[in-house]
C-alpha atoms as a PDB file:
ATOM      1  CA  UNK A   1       0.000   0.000   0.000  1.00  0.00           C
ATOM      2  CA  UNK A   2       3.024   2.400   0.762  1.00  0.00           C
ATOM      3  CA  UNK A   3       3.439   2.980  -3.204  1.00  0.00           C
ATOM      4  CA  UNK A   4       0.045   4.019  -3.656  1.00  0.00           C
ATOM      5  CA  UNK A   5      -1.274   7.454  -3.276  1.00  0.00           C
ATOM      6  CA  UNK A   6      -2.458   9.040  -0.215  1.00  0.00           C
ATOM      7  CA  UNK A   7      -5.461   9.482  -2.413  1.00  0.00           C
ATOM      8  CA  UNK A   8      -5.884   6.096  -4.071  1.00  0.00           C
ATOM      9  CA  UNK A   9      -5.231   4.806  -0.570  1.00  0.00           C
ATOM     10  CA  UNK A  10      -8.365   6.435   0.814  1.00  0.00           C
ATOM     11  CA  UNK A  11     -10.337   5.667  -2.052  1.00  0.00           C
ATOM     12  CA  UNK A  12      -9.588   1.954  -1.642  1.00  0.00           C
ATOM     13  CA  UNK A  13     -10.910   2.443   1.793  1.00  0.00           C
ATOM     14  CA  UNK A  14     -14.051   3.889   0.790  1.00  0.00           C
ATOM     15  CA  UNK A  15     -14.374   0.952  -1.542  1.00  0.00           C
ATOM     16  CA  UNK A  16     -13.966  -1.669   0.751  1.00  0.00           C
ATOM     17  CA  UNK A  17     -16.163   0.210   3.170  1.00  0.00           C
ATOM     18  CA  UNK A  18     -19.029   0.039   0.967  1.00  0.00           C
ATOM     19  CA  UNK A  19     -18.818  -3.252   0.138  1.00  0.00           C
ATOM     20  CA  UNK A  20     -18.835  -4.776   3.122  1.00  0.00           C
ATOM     21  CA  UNK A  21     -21.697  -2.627   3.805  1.00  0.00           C
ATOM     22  CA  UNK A  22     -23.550  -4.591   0.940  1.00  0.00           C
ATOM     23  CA  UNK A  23     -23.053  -7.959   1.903  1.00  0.00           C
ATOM     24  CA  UNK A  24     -22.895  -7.689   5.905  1.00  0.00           C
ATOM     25  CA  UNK A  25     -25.250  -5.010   7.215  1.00  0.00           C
ATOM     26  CA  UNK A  26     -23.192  -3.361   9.505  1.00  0.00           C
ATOM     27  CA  UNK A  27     -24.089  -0.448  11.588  1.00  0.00           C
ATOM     28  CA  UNK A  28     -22.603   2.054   9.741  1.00  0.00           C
ATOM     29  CA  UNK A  29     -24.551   3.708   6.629  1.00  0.00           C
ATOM     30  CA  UNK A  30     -23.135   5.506   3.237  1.00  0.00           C
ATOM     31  CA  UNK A  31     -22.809   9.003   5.360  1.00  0.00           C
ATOM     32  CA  UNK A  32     -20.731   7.509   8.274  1.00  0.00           C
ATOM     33  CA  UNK A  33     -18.171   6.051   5.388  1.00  0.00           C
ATOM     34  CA  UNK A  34     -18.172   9.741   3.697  1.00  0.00           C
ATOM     35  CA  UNK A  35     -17.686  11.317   6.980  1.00  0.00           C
ATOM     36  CA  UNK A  36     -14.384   9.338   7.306  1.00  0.00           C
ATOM     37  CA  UNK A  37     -13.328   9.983   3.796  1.00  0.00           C
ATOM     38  CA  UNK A  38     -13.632  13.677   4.691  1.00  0.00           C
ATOM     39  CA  UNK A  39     -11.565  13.261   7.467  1.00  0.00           C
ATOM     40  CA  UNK A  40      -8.996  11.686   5.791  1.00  0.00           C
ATOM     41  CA  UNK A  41      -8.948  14.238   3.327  1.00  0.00           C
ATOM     42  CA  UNK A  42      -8.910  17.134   5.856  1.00  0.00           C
ATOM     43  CA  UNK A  43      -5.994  15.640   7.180  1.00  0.00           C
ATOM     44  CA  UNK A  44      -3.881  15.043   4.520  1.00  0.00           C
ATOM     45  CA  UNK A  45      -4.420  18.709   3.267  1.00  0.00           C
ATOM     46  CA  UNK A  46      -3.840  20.103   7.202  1.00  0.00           C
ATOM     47  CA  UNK A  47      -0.475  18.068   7.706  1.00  0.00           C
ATOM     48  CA  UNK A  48       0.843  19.309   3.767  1.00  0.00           C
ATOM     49  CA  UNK A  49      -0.120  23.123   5.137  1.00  0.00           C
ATOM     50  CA  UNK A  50       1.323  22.348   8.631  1.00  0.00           C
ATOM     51  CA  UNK A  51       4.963  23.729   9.482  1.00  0.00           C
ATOM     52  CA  UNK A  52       6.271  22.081  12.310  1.00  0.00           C
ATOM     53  CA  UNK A  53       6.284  18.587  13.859  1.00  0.00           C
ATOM     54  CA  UNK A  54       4.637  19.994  16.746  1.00  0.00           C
ATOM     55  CA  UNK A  55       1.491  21.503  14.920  1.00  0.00           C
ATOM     56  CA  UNK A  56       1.315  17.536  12.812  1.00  0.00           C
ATOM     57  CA  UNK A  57       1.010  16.006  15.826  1.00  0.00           C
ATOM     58  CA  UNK A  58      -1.668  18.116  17.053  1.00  0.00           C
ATOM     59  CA  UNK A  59      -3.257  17.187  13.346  1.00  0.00           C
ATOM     60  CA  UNK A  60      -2.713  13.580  14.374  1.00  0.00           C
ATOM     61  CA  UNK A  61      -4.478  13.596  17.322  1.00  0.00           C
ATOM     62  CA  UNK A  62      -7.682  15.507  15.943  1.00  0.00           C
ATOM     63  CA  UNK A  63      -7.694  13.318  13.405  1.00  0.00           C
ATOM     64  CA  UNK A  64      -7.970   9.944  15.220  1.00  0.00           C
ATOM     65  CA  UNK A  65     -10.045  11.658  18.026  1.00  0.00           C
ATOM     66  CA  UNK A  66     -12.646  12.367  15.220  1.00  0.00           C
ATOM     67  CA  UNK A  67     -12.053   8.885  13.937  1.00  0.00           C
ATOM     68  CA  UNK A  68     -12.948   7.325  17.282  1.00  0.00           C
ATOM     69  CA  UNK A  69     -16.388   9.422  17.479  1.00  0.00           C
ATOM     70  CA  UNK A  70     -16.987   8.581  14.083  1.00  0.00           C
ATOM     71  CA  UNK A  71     -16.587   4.782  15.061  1.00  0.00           C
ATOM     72  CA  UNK A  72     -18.555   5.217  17.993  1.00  0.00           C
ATOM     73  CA  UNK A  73     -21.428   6.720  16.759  1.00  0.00           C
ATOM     74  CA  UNK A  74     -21.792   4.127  13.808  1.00  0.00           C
ATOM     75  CA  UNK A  75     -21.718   1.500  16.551  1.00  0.00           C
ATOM     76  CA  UNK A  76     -17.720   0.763  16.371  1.00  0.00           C
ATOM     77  CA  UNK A  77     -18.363  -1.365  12.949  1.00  0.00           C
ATOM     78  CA  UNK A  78     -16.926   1.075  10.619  1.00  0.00           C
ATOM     79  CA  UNK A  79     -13.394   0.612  11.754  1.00  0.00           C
ATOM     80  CA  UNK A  80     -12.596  -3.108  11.896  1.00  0.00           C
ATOM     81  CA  UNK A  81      -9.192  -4.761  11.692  1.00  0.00           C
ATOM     82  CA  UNK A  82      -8.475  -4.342   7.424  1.00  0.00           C
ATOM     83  CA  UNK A  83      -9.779  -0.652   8.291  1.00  0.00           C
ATOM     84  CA  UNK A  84      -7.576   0.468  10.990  1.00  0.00           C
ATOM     85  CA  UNK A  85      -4.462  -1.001   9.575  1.00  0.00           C
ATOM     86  CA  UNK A  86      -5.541   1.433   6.188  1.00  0.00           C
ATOM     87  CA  UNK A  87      -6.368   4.440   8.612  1.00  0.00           C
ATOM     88  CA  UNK A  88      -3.647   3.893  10.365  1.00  0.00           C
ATOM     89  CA  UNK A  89      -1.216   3.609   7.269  1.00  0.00           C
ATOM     90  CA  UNK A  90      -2.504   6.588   5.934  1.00  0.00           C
ATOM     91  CA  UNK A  91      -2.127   8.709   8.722  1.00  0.00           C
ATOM     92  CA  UNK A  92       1.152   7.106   9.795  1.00  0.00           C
ATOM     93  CA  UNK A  93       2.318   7.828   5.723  1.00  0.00           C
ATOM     94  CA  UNK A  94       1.061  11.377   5.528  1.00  0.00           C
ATOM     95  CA  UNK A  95       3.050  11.744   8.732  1.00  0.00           C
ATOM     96  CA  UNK A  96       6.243   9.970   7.615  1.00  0.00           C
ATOM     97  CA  UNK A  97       6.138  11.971   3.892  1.00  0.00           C
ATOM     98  CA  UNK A  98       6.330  15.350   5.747  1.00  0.00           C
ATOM     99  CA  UNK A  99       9.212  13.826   8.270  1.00  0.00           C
ATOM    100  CA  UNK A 100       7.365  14.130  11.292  1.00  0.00           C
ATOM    101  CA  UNK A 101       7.892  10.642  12.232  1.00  0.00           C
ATOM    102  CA  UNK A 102       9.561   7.135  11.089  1.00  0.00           C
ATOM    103  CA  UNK A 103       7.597   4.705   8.671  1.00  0.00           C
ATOM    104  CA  UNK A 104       7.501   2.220  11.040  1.00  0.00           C
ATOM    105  CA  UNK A 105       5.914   4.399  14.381  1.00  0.00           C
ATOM    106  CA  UNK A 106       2.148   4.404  15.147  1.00  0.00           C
ATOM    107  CA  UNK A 107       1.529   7.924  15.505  1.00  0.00           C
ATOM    108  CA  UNK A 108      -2.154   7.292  15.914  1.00  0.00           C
ATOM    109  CA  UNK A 109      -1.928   4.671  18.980  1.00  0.00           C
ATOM    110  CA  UNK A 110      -1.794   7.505  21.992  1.00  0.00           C
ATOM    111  CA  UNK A 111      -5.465   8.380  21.308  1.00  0.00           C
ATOM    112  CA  UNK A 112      -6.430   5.345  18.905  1.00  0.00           C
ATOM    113  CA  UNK A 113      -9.835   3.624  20.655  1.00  0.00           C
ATOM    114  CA  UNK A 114     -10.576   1.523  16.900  1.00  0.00           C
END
């Protein structure tokens, strides 16, 4: 996934999102999986404006805490396993491309509930 865009990335998310929406019934609907898109997309466009580590890791930590609502509200089936290892990759990428942090560290676990 690392070779893929931040963009295709997410859209490969919203893809798999949706489909497992069609054949399992979770309890998330179409809105809950745009509502993460966005915030995928807000982030990736507040960490290329951002101009210091410190203000990233503030975007990091909005980020997931709106992730973890998100998941909440949709009764913690939108982010499964497949879907927090692509959240987390994204963010974790996003973070890594603007040299905030190493490929291999999990920004997202201090506030990560999903």
């Amino acid at each position: 996934m690392e070779n893929q865009s931040i963009e295709a990335q997410i859209a490969s998310l919203k893809r798999s999102m949706a489909d497992y929406m069609k054949s399992a019934h979770p309890n998330y609907t179409e809105k809950d999986i745009e509502k993460c898109v966005q915030i995928l997309n807000e982030y990736n466009i507040q960490m290329a404006n951002s101009q210091s580590e410190e203000d990233g890791m503030q975007i990091v930590k909005t980020t997931v805490l709106k992730l973890n609502e998100l998941n909440e509200n949709s009764g913690e089936d939108l982010i499964e396993t497949g879907e927090r290892e692509a959240i987390a990759n994204i963010i974790i990428t996003v973070g890594h491309n603007k040299g905030y942090n190493s490929e291999d560290e999990d920004i997202t676990e201090e506030w990560r509930e999903w």
